[in-house]
Every structure is written in C-alpha cells, then in structure tokens.
C-alpha atoms as a PDB file:
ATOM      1  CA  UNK A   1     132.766   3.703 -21.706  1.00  0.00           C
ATOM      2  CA  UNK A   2     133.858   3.491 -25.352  1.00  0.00           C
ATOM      3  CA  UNK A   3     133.093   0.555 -27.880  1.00  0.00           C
ATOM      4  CA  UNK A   4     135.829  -1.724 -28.289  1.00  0.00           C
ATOM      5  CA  UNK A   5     137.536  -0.475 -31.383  1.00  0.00           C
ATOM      6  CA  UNK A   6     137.702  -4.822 -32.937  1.00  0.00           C
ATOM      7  CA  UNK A   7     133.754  -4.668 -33.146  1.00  0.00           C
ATOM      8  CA  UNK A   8     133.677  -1.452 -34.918  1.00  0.00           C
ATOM      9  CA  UNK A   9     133.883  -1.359 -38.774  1.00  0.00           C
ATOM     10  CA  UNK A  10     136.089   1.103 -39.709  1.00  0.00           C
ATOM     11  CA  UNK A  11     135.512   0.963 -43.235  1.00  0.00           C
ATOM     12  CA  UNK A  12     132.048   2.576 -45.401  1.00  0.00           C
ATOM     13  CA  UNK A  13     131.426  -0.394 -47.800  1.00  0.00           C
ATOM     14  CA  UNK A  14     131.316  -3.235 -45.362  1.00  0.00           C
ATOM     15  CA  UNK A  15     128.745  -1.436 -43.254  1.00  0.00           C
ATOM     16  CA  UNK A  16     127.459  -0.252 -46.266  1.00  0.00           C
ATOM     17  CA  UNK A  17     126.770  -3.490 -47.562  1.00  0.00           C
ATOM     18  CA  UNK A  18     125.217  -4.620 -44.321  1.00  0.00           C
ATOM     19  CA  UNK A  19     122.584  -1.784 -44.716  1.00  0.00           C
ATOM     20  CA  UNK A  20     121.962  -2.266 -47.857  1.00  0.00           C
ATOM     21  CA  UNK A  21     121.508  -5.615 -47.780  1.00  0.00           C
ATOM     22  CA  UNK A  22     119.446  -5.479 -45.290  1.00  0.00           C
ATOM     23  CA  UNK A  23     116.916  -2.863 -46.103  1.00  0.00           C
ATOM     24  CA  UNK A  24     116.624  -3.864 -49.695  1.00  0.00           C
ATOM     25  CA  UNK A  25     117.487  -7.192 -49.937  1.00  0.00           C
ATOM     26  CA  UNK A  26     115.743  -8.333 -47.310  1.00  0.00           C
ATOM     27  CA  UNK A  27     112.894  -6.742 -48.492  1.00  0.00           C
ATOM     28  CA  UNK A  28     113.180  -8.644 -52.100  1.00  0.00           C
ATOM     29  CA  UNK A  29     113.633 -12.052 -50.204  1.00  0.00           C
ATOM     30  CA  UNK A  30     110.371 -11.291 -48.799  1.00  0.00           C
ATOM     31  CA  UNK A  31     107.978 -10.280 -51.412  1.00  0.00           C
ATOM     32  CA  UNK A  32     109.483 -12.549 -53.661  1.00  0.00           C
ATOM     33  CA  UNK A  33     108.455 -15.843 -51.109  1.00  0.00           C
ATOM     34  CA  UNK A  34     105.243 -14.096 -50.847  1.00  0.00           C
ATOM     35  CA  UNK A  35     104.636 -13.928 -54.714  1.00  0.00           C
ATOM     36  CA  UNK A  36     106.230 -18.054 -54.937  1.00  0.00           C
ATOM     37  CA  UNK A  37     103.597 -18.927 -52.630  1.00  0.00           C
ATOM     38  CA  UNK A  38     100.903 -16.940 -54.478  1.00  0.00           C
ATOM     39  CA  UNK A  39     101.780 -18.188 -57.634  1.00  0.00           C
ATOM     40  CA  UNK A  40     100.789 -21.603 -56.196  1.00  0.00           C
ATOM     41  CA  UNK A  41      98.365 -21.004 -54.171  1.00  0.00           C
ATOM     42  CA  UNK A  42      95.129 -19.014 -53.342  1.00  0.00           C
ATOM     43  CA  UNK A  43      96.164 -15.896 -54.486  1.00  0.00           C
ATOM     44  CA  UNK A  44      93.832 -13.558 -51.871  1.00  0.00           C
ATOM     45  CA  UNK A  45      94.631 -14.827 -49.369  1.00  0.00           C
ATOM     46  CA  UNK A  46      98.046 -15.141 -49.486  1.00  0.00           C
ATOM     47  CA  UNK A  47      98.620 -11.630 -50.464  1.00  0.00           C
ATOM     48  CA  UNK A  48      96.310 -10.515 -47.703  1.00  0.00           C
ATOM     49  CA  UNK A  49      98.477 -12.801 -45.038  1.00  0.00           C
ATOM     50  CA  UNK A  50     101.498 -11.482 -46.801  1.00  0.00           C
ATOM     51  CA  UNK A  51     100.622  -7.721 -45.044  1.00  0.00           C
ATOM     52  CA  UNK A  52     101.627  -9.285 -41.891  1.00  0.00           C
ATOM     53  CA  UNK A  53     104.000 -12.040 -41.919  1.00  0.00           C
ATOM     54  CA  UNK A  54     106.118 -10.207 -45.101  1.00  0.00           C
ATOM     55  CA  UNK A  55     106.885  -7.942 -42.880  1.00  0.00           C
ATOM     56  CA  UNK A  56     107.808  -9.986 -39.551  1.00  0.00           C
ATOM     57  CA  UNK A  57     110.349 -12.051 -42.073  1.00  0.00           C
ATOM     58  CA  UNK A  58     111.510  -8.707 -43.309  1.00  0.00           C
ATOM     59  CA  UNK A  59     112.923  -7.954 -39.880  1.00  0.00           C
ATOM     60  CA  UNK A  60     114.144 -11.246 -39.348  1.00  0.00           C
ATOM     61  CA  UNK A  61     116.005 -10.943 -42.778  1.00  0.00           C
ATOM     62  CA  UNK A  62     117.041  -7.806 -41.198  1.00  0.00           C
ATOM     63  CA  UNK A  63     118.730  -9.309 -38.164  1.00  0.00           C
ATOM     64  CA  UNK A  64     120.242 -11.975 -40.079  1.00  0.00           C
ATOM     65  CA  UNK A  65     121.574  -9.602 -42.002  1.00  0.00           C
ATOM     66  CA  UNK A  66     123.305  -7.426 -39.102  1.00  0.00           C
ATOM     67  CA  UNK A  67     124.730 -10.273 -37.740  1.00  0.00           C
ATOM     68  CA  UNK A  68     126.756 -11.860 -40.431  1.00  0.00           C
ATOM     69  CA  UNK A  69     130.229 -11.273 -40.475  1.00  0.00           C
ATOM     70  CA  UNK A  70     130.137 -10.174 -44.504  1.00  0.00           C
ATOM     71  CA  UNK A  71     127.536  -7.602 -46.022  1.00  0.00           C
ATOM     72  CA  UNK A  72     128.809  -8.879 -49.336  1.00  0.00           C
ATOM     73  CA  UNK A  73     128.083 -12.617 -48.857  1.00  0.00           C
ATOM     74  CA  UNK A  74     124.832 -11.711 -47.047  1.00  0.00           C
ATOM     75  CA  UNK A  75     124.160  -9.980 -50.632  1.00  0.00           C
ATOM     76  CA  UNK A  76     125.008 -13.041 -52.044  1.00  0.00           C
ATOM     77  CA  UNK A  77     122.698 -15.017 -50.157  1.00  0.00           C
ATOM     78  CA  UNK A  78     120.010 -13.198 -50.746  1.00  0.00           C
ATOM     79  CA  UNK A  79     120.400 -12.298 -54.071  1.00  0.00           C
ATOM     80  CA  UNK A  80     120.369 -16.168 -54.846  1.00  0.00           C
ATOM     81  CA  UNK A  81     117.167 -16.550 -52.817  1.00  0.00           C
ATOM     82  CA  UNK A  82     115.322 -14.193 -54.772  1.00  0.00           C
ATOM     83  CA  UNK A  83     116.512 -16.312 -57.935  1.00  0.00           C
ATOM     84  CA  UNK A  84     115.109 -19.205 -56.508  1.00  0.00           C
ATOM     85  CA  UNK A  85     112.093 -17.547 -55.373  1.00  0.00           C
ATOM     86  CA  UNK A  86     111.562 -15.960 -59.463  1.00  0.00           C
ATOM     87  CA  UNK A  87     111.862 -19.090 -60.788  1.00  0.00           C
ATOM     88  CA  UNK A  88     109.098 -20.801 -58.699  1.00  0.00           C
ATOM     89  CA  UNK A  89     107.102 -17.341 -59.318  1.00  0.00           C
ATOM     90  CA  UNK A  90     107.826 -18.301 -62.954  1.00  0.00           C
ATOM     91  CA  UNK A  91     107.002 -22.093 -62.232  1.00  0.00           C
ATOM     92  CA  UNK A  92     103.843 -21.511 -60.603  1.00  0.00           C
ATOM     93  CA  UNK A  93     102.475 -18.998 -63.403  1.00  0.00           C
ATOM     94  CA  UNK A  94     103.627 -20.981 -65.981  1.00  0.00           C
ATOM     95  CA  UNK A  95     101.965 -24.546 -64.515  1.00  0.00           C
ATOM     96  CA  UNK A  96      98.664 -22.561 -62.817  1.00  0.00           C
ATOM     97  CA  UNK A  97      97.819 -19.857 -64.717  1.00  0.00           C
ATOM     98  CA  UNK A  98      95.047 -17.581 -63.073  1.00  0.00           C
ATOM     99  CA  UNK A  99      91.637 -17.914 -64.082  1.00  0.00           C
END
C-alpha cells in the first residue's frame, strides 16, 4: 500500500532543509552546549562525558528535527541556540580563563 500523498513532501528544499538541519545543525547545537558547559566547568571531564551524551542529544536534535512541520524554522531554532550557546562559550572564557 502506497503513502498517503498529504504526508509526502513534494518539494526538494523543505525536505532539504529538514536534512540539513538535522545533520548539521543538530550537530552544532550539540558541541556548542558541550563547549558552554566546558567553558564553565571542569574542562576533562566534560569533554570526556561529551563523547557520549553529545551524541545521544545529537539524535534527539535529530528527531526533533524530523518532526517539525518547517525545516526552515527548525534552522531557525537552532541556529539561535548555537548563538546562545557562543555567547556563554564566550562568557565562560572570558570570566574563567584556563589555567
């Protein structure tokens, strides 16, 4: 039995975007929490936790990704979270510099 031809996207740059912003951004939401949270904190070890738990939120990033209606707000979203996530990478480098 076919797909139903309403859940389908029929256009390249919506599912594009979905990719895309999945793969990649996803993947810049993630380091970049991981390098906030080092900046602030015991760098070792949270670069050594950050092997495993980057990439579970990766794939949840993923999946959140897939299931929103917009690739291009889903872009949006994450390209504001990596933003946010610089400037406390910037924050925590600037106020705890390593030793």
């Amino acid at each position: 039995m076919p797909a139903n031809s309403k859940y389908l996207n029929p256009s390249f740059w919506p599912r594009f975007s979905k990719i895309t912003a999945a793969i990649l951004g996803g993947y810049f939401v993630s380091v970049t929490f991981h390098l906030a949270l080092a900046s602030w904190f015991n760098r070792a070890n949270v670069l050594i936790t950050m092997a495993f738990t980057g990439f579970i939120l990766w794939v949840a990033l993923m999946i959140i990704a897939f299931l929103a209606k917009s690739g291009w707000k889903i872009w949006g979203i994450y390209i504001l979270l990596s933003l946010f996530f610089s400037l406390f990478i910037y924050l925590g480098q600037t106020y705890n510099p390593a030793q």
